[in-house]
Protein backbone atom coordinates (compact mmCIF):
# COMPACT_ATOMS: atom_id res chain seq x y z
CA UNK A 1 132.73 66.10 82.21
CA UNK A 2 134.32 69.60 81.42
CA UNK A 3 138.09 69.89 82.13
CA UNK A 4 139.09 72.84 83.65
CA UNK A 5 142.61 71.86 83.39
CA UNK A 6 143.46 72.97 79.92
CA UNK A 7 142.15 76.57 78.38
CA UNK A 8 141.71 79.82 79.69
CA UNK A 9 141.38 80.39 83.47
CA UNK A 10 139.50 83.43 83.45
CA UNK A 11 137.36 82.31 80.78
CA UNK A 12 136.33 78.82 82.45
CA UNK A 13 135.52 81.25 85.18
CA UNK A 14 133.13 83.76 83.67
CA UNK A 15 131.86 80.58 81.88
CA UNK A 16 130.30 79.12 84.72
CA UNK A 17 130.00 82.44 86.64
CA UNK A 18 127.59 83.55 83.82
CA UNK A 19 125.69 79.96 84.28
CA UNK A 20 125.09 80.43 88.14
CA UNK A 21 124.77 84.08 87.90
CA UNK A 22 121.70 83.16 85.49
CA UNK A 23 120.46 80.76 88.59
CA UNK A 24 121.08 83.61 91.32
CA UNK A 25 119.27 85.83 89.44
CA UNK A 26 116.09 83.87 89.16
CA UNK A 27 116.47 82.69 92.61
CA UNK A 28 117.11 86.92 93.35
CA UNK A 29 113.81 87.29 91.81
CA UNK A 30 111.70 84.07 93.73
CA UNK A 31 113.36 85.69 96.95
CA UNK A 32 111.89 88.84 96.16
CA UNK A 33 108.72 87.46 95.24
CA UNK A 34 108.13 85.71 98.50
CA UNK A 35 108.49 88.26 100.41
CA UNK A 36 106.76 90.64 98.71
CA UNK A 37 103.52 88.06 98.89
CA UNK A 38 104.17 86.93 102.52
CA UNK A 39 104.79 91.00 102.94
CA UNK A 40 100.94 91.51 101.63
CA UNK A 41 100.13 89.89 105.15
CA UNK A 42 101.58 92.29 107.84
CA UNK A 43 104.81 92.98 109.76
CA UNK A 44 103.78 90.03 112.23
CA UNK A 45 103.66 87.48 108.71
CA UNK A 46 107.41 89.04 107.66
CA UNK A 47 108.66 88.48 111.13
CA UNK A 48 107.44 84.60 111.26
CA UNK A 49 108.96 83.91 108.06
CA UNK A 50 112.45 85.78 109.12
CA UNK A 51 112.68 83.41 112.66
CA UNK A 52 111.31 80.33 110.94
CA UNK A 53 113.57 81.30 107.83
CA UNK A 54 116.38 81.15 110.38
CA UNK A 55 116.66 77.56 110.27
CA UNK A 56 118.03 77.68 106.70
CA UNK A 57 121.45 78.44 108.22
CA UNK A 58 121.42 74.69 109.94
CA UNK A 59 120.19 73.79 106.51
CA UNK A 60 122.87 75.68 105.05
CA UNK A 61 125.41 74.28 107.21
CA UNK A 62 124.56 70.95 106.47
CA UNK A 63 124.72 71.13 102.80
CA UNK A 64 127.36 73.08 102.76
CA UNK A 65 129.23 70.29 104.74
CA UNK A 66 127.97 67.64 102.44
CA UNK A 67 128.64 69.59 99.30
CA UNK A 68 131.95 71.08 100.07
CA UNK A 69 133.36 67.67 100.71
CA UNK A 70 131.57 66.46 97.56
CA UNK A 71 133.11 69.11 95.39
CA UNK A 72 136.43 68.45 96.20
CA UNK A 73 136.91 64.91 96.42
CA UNK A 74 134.87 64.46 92.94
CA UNK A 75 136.77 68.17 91.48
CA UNK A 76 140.35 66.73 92.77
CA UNK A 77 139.18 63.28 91.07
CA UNK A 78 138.58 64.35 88.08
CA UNK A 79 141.44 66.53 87.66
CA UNK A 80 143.51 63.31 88.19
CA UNK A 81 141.31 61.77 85.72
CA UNK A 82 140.65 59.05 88.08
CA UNK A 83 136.85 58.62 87.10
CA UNK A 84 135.89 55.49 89.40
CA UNK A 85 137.12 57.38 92.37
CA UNK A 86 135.09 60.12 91.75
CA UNK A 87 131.48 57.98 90.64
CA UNK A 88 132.54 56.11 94.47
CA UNK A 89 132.26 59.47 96.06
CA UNK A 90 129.19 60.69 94.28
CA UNK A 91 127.54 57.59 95.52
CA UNK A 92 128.49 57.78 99.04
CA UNK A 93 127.44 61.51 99.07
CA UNK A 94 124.26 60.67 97.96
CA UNK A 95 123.52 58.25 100.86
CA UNK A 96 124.74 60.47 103.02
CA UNK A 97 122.51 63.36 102.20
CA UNK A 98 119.56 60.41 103.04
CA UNK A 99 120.82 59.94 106.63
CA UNK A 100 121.63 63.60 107.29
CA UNK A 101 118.08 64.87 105.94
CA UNK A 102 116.68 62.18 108.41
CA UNK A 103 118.15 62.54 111.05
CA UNK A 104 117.55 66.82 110.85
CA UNK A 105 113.82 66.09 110.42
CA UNK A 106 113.42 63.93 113.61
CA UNK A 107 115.18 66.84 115.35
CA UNK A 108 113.41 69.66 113.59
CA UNK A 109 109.65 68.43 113.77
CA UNK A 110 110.28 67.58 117.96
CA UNK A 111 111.79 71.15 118.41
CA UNK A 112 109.96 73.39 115.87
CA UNK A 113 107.42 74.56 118.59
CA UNK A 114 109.92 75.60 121.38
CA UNK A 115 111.89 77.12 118.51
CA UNK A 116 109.63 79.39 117.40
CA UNK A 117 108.33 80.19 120.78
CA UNK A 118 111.44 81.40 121.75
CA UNK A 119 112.65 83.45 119.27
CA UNK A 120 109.50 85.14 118.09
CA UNK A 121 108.40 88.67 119.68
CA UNK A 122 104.42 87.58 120.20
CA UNK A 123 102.50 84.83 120.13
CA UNK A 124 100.83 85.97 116.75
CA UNK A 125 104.26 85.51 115.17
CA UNK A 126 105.37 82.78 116.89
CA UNK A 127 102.32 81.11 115.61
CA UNK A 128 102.99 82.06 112.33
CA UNK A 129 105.97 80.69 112.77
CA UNK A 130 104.92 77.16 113.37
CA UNK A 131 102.72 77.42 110.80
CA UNK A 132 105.01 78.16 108.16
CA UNK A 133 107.46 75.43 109.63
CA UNK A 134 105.09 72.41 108.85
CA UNK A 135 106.28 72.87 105.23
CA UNK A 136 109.03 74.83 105.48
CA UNK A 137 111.17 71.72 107.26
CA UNK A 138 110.40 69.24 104.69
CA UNK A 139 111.11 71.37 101.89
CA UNK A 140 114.51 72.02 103.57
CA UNK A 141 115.08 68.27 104.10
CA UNK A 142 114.54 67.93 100.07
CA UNK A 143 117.76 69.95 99.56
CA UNK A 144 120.28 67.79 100.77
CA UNK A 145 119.97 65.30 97.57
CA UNK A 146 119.51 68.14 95.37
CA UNK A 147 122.93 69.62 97.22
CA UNK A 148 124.72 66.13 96.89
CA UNK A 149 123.55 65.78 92.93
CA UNK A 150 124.40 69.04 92.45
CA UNK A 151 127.58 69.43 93.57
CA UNK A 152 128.70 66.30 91.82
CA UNK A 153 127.79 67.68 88.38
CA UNK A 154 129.48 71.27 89.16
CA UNK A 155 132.74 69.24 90.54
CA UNK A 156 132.91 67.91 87.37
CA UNK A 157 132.02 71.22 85.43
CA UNK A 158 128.54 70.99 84.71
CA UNK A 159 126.81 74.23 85.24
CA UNK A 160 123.94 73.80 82.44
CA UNK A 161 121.83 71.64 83.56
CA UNK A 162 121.62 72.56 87.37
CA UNK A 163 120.86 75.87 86.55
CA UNK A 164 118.20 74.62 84.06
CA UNK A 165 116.50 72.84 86.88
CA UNK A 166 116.61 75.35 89.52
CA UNK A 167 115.19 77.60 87.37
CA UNK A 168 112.27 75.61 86.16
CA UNK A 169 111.68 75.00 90.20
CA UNK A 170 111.93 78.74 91.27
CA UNK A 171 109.96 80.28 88.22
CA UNK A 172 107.53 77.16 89.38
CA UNK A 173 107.70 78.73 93.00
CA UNK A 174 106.66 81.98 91.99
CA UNK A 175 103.55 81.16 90.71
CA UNK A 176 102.14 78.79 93.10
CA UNK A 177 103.22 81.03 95.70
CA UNK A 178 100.17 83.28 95.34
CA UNK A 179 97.36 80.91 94.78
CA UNK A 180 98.18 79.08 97.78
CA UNK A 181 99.05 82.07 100.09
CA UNK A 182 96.12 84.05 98.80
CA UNK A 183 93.30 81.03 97.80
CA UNK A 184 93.03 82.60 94.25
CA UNK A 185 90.34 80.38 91.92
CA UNK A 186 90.08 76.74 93.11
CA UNK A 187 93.39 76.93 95.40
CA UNK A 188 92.71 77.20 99.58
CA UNK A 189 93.65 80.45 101.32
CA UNK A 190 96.51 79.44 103.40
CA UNK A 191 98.68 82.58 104.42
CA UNK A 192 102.54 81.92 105.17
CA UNK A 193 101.67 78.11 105.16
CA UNK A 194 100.62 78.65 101.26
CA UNK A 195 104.09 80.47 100.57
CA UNK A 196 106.36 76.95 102.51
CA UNK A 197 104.12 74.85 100.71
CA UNK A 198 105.12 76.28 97.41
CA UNK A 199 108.68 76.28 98.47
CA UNK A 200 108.42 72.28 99.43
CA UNK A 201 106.49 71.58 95.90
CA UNK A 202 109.21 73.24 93.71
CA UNK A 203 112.16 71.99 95.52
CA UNK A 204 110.78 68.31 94.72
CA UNK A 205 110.31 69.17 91.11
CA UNK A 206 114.08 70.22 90.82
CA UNK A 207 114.84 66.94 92.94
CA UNK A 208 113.12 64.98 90.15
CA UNK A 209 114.89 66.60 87.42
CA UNK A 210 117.99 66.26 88.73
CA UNK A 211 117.54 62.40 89.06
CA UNK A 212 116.25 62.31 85.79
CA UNK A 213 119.27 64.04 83.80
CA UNK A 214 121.53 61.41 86.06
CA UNK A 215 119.66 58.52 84.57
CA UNK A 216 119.31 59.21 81.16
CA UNK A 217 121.22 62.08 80.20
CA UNK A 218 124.97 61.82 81.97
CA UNK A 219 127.13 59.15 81.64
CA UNK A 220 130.71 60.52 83.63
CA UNK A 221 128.86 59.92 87.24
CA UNK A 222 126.21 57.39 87.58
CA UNK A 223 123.65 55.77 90.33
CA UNK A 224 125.28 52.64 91.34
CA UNK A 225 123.48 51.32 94.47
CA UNK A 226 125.48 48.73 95.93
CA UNK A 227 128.19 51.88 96.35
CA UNK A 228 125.36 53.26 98.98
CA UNK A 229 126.98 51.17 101.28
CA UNK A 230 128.63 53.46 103.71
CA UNK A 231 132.51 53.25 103.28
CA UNK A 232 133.90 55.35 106.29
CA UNK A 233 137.27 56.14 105.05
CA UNK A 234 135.16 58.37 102.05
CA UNK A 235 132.52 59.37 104.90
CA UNK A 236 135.54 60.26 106.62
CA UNK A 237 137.37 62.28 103.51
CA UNK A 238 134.18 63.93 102.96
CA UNK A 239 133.60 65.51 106.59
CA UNK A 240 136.98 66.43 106.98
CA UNK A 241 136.82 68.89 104.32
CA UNK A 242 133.28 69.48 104.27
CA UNK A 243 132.45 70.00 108.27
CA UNK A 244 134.78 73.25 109.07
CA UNK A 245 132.79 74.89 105.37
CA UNK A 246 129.33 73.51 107.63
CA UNK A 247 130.69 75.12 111.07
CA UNK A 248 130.81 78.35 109.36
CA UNK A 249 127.25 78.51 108.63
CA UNK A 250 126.61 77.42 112.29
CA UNK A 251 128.38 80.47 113.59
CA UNK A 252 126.92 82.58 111.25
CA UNK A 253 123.20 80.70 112.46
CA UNK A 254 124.64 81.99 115.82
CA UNK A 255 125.41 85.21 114.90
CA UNK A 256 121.76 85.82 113.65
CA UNK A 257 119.66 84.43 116.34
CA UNK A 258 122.47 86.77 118.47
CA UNK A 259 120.50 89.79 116.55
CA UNK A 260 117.22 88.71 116.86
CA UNK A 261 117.51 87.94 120.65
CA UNK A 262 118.97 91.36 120.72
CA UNK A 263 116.00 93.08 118.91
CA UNK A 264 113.13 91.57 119.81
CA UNK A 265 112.75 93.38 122.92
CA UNK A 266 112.22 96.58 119.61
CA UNK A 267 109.07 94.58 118.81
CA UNK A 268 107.75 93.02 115.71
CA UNK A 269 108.35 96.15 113.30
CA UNK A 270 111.98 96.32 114.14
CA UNK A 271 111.95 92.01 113.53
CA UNK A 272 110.62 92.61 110.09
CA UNK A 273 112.61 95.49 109.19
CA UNK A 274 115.45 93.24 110.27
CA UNK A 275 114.46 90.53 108.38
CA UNK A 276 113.66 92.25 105.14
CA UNK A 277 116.89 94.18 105.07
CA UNK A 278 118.33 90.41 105.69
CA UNK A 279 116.62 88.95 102.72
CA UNK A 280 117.17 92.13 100.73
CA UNK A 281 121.29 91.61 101.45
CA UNK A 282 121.08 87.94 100.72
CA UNK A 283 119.62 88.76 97.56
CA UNK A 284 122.27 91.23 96.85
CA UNK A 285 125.11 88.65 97.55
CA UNK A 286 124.17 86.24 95.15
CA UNK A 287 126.28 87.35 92.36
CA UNK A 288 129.17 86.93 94.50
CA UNK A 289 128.18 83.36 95.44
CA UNK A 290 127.28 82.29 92.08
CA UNK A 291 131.25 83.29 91.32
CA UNK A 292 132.40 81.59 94.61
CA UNK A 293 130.43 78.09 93.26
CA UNK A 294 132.62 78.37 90.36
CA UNK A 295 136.05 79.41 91.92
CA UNK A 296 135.86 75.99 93.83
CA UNK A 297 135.92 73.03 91.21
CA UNK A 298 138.06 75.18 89.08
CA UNK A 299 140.89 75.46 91.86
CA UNK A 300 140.07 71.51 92.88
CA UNK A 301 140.76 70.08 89.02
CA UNK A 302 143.63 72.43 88.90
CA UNK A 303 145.21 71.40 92.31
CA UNK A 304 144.19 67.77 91.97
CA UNK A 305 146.22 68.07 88.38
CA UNK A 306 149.35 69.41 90.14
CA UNK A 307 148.90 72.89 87.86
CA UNK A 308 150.06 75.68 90.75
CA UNK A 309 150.58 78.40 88.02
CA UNK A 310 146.39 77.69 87.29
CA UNK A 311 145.45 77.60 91.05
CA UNK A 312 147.58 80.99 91.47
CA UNK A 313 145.45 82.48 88.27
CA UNK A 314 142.40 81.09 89.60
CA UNK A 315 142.67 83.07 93.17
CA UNK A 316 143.70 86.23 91.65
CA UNK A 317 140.73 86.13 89.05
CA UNK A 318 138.16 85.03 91.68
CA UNK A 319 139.42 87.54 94.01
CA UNK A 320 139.53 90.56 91.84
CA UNK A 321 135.52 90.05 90.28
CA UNK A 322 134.64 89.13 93.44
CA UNK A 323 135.52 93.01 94.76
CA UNK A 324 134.50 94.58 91.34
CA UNK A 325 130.84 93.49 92.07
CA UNK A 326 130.51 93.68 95.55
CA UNK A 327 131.61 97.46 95.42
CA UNK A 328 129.37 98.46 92.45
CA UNK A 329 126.22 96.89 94.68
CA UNK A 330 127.61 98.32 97.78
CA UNK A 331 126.88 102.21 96.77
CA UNK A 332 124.13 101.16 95.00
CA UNK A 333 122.62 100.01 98.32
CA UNK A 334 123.60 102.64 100.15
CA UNK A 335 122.09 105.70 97.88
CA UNK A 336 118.54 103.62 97.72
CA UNK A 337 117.89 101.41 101.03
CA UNK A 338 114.99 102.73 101.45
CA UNK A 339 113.29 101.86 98.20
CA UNK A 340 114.30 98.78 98.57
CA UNK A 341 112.58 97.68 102.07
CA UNK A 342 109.34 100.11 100.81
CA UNK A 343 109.10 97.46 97.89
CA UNK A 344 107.67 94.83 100.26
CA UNK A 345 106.31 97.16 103.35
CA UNK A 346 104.27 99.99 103.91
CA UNK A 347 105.38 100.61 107.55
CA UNK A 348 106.78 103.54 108.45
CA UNK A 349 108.88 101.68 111.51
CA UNK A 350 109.63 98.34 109.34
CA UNK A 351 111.40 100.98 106.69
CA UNK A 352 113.29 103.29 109.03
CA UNK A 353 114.92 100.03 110.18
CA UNK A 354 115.57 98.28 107.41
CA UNK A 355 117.03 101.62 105.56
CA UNK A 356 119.34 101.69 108.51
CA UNK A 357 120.33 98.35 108.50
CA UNK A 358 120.92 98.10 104.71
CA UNK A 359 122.51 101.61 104.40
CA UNK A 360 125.42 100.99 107.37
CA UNK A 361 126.51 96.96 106.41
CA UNK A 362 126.77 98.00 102.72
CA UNK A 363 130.07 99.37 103.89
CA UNK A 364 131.06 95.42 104.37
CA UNK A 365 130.03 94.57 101.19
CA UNK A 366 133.26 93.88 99.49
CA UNK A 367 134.84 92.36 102.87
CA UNK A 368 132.08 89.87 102.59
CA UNK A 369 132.78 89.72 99.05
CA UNK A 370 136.52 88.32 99.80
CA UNK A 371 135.54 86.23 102.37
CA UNK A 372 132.74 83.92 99.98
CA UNK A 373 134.87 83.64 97.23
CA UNK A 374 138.96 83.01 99.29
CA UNK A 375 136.67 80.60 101.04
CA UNK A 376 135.51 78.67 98.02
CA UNK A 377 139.07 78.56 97.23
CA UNK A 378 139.95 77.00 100.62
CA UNK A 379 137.39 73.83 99.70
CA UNK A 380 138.70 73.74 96.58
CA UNK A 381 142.38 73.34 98.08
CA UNK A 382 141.13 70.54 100.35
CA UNK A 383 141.29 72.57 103.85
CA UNK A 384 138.61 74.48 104.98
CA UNK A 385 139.68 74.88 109.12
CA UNK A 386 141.46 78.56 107.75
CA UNK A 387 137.99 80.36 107.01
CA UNK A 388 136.23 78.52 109.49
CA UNK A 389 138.47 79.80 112.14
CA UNK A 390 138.23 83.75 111.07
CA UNK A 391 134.74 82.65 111.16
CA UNK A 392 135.32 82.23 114.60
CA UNK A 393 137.29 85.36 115.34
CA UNK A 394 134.27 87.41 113.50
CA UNK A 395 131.73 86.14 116.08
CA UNK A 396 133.86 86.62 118.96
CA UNK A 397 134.55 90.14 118.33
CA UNK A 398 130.79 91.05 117.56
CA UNK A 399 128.58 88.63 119.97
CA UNK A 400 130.51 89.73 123.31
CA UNK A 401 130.48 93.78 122.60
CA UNK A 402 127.12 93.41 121.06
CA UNK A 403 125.59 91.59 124.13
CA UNK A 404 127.47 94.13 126.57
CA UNK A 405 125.98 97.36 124.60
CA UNK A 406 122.39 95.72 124.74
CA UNK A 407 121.71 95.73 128.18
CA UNK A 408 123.08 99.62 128.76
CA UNK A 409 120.19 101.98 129.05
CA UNK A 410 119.54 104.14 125.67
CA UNK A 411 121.04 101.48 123.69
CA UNK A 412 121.24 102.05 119.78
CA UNK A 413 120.75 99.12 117.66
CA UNK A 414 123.17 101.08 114.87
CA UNK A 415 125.78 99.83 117.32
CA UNK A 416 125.24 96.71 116.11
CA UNK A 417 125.26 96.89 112.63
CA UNK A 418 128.77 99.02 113.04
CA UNK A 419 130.14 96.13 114.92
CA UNK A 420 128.46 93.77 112.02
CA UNK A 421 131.15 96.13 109.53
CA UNK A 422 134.20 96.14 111.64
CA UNK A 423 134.16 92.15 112.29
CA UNK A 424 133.65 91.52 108.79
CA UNK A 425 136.56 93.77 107.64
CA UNK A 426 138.89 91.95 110.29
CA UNK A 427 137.48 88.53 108.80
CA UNK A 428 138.80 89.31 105.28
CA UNK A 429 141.93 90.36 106.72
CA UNK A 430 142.14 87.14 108.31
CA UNK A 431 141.09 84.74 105.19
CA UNK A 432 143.18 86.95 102.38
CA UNK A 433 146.59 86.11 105.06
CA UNK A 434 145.31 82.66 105.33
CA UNK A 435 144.99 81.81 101.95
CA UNK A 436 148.19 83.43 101.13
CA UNK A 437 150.41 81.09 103.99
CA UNK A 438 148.07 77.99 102.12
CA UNK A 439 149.02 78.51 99.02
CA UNK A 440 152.55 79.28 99.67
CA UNK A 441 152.93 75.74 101.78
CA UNK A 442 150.31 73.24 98.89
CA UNK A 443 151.87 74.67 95.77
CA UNK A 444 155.15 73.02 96.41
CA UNK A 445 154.41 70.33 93.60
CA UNK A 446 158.39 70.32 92.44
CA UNK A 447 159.44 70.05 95.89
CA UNK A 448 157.10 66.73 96.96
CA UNK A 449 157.53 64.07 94.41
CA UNK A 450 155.24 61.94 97.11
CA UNK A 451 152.37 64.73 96.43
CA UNK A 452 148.66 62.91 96.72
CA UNK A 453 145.61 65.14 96.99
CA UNK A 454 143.71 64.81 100.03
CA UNK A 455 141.13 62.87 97.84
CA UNK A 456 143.10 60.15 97.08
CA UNK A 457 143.72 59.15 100.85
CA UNK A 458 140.45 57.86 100.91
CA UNK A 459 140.66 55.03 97.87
C-alpha cells in the first residue's frame, strides 16, 4: 500500500496521473484502432458499433457505482490505517461485481434485439448491431471484476500494476482486432463481430492478470472467500456512495440515446459522423480522467486521515491541471476536426458532421474538464448526490429544448450541440459551488471531536 498521507500533494498526484495517463493513452490508441478497422466496413458498420457501443454507459454506470463505493471505503480505510476494514470491503466488492454482471447479462441478452431495433436508422445497421452485441455484452460483463480489483489496488495507491495489465490487454486488442474482423491467414472473416470478439478476449486476459498479481504478488488486500458472504451494512456503505457516481452515467446514457433518437431521422451518415466525433471526444478526454482516477484515493486517504489542509491542496491541484489540459486539447480540436473524423471515413456527409460536432463542443472542453475531476473529489469525500444532481440540472436544460427544436420544420442539428455547450458550462458552475459548500461543512475536523468517516459506519 502507498500512503498518500505524508509527502508532496502535487507530486503523489502527477505520480499516478503519469501512471493512468500511460493507460489512457494506450487505451486512446486501441479506441482509435477500432474504429478505424470497423471504419474499413462502411458508414452502416460505424453506426452499429456507435448504438450497440451505447450500452457502455449502463456498463459505465454500473462500475462506476461499484468502484466509486470501492474507492472510498478501501481509500478512507487505509488512510485510517485500519487494514482489516478495508480487505472486508475489497471482498464484498468483489462478490458484488459477480451478482451485478449477472444479473445485467440476463437483462442484456433478452433485450439486445429490441434494443438495437429501435435505435438503429436501417435494418442493415440494426443488424449489425446485434451482431456486434453477441460479444460485445459479455465482454462488458467481464469488467465489473476487473472494476472491483481495480479500484481496490488504486484506493490503496497502486497505479503500476493496473496499468501494466490494461495495457498488455489493449495492445492484445489491437492486434486480434484485424484478423478476426478481416479473416487475415487462418483467422474467419467476421466483420464488427470480429472487432467485439477481440474486445471480450482481451478484457479476460486483463481479468486473469489482475487475479494473478492478487494471489501471488500483493499482500495489503487479499482473496478471502468466506468474506463473499454478503454483509448488507458494507453492501449498504458501498451503494450509498457509489449509486449517485452510477446515476450520472445513466443520465448521461440518457442524454445520448436523446441525440441519436434526434438524428436518426438524418440517416446513417449523420449516425456515424455522430458517433465518430463521439469516440474521437472520448478519446480526447482521457487525460482528464486518468487525473480524475487519481484525485479520488488521494482526497479519500487524506480525508479518512483527518488532514483538511491536504484535501484543500488536493482540489486546488486537481482542479487547476484538470483546466490546463482540457484547454490546450480544446483549440487543438477546434483548428483540425476535420482531420480527425477523415482518419477513419472517407464520406463526404460522415465528415461534414463530425467536423461540426467536434469543432462546436470543443468550446465545453474545460467545463467538462471541471466537472470529471470536482466529481472524483466528491467520491473521494464520501458524497456523491452534489454532482449527480448538476447531472440532473444538465439534462434538464438540454433534453426539453432539444426535443422542442427537433420537431420545428428546418431544424439545425448545430442547435444541439450549442445546447450540448451551454448545459455543460452551467454544470461546472453547479459542481465548482457544490464542492466549495462540501468542503467548507466536512473539513471541520477541530470542531467534531466525534468525526468518523462515512467508511467506518459500516464495521
Amino acid at each position: 500500500m502507498k500512503d498518500l498521507t505524508q509527502g508532496s500533494v502535487t507530486k503523489h498526484l502527477l505520480h499516478m496521473s503519469a501512471f493512468m495517463a500511460v493507460s489512457m493513452v494506450v487505451q486512446t490508441l486501441y479506441l482509435l484502432a477500432d474504429l478505424f478497422w470497423v471504419g474499413r466496413l462502411g458508414k452502416e458498420a460505424i453506426a452499429a458499433v456507435g448504438v450497440a457501443g451505447n450500452l457502455t454507459m449502463i456498463v459505465l454506470a454500473l462500475t462506476q457505482m461499484l468502484g466509486v463505493g470501492t474507492t472510498a471505503l478501501i481509500s478512507q480505510a487505509a488512510g485510517r490505517k485500519d487494514q482489516p476494514h478495508a480487505e472486508l470491503v475489497f471482498n464484498q466488492s468483489c462478490a458484488m461485481s459477480i451478482w451485478i454482471a449477472a444479473a445485467l447479462g440476463a437483462v442484456g441478452f433478452f433485450s439486445m434485439n429490441a434494443y438495437a431495433n429501435s435505435l438503429s436508422a436501417d435494418p442493415v445497421t440494426a443488424g449489425l448491431a446485434k451482431a456486434y452485441l453477441v460479444w460485445f455484452l459479455p465482454a462488458m460483463l467481464l469488467q465489473f471484476p476487473l472494476v472491483s480489483m481495480g479500484s481496490a489496488l488504486r484506493a490503496t495507491g497502486i497505479f503500476q500494476a493496473p496499468v501494466i495489465f490494461q495495457v498488455v490487454s489493449v495492445i492484445l486488442n489491437i492486434v486480434l482486432a484485424p484478423f478476426l474482423i478481416f479473416g487475415i491467414g487462418p483467422w474467419p472473416k467476421l466483420g464488427v463481430t470480429g472487432a467485439a470478439l477481440a474486445t471480450f478476449i482481451s478484457i479476460l486476459a486483463a481479468d486473469l492478470l489482475i487475479i494473478w498479481y492478487f494471489e501471488k504478488k500483493y499482500r495489503y488486500l487479499r482473496f478471502r472467500f468466506p468474506l463473499w458472504r454478503a454483509q448488507m451494512k458494507i453492501w449498504s456503505a458501498m451503494l450509498r456512495i457509489g449509486v449517485p457516481a452510477g446515476a450520472e452515467f445513466v443520465l448521461l446514457f440518457v442524454y445520448i440515446l436523446i441525440v441519436y433518437w434526434i438524428i436518426r431521422n438524418f440517416g446513417p451518415a449523420a449516425q456515424a459522423g455522430f458517433g465518430v466525433g463521439a469516440r474521437v471526444m472520448q478519446a480526447l478526454f482521457l487525460p482528464v480522467v486518468a487525473l480524475s482516477f487519481a484525485v479520488s484515493p488521494l482526497v479519500g486517504q487524506n480525508f479518512g486521515g483527518r488532514r483538511a489542509d491536504r484535501v484543500r491542496h488536493s482540489v486546488k491541484s486537481g482542479l487547476g491541471l484538470a483546466g490546463a489540459m482540457m484547454l490546450v486539447l480544446a483549440v487543438i480540436t477546434e483548428i483540425v476536426p476535420g482531420p480527425m473524423i477523415r482518419f477513419f471515413s472517407k464520406d463526404a456527409n460522415v465528415i461534414a458532421f463530425g467536423s461540426d460536432y467536434l469543432r462546436i463542443v470543443a468550446f465545453n472542453f474545460v467545463a467538462a474538464g471541471i466537472v470529471f475531476t470536482s466529481s472524483s473529489m466528491f467520491q473521494g469525500l464520501g458524497n456523491t448526490v452534489p454532482p449527480l444532481l448538476s447531472s440532473a440540472s444538465r439534462l434538464v436544460l438540454f433534453a426539453l429544448p432539444a426535443l422542442l427544436l427537433s420537431q420545428k420544420p428546418g431544424f439545425d442539428i448545430k442547435l444541439v450541440w450549442y445546447l450540448s455547450v451551454g448545459s455543460q458550462v452551467l454544470q461546472a458552475c453547479i459542481n465548482l459551488l457544490l464542492l466549495r459548500r462540501e468542503l467548507h461543512k466536512k473539513l471541520r475536523f477541530e470542531e467534531a471531536d466525534g468525526f468518523v468517516p462515512a467508511s467506518a459506519t459500516a464495521s
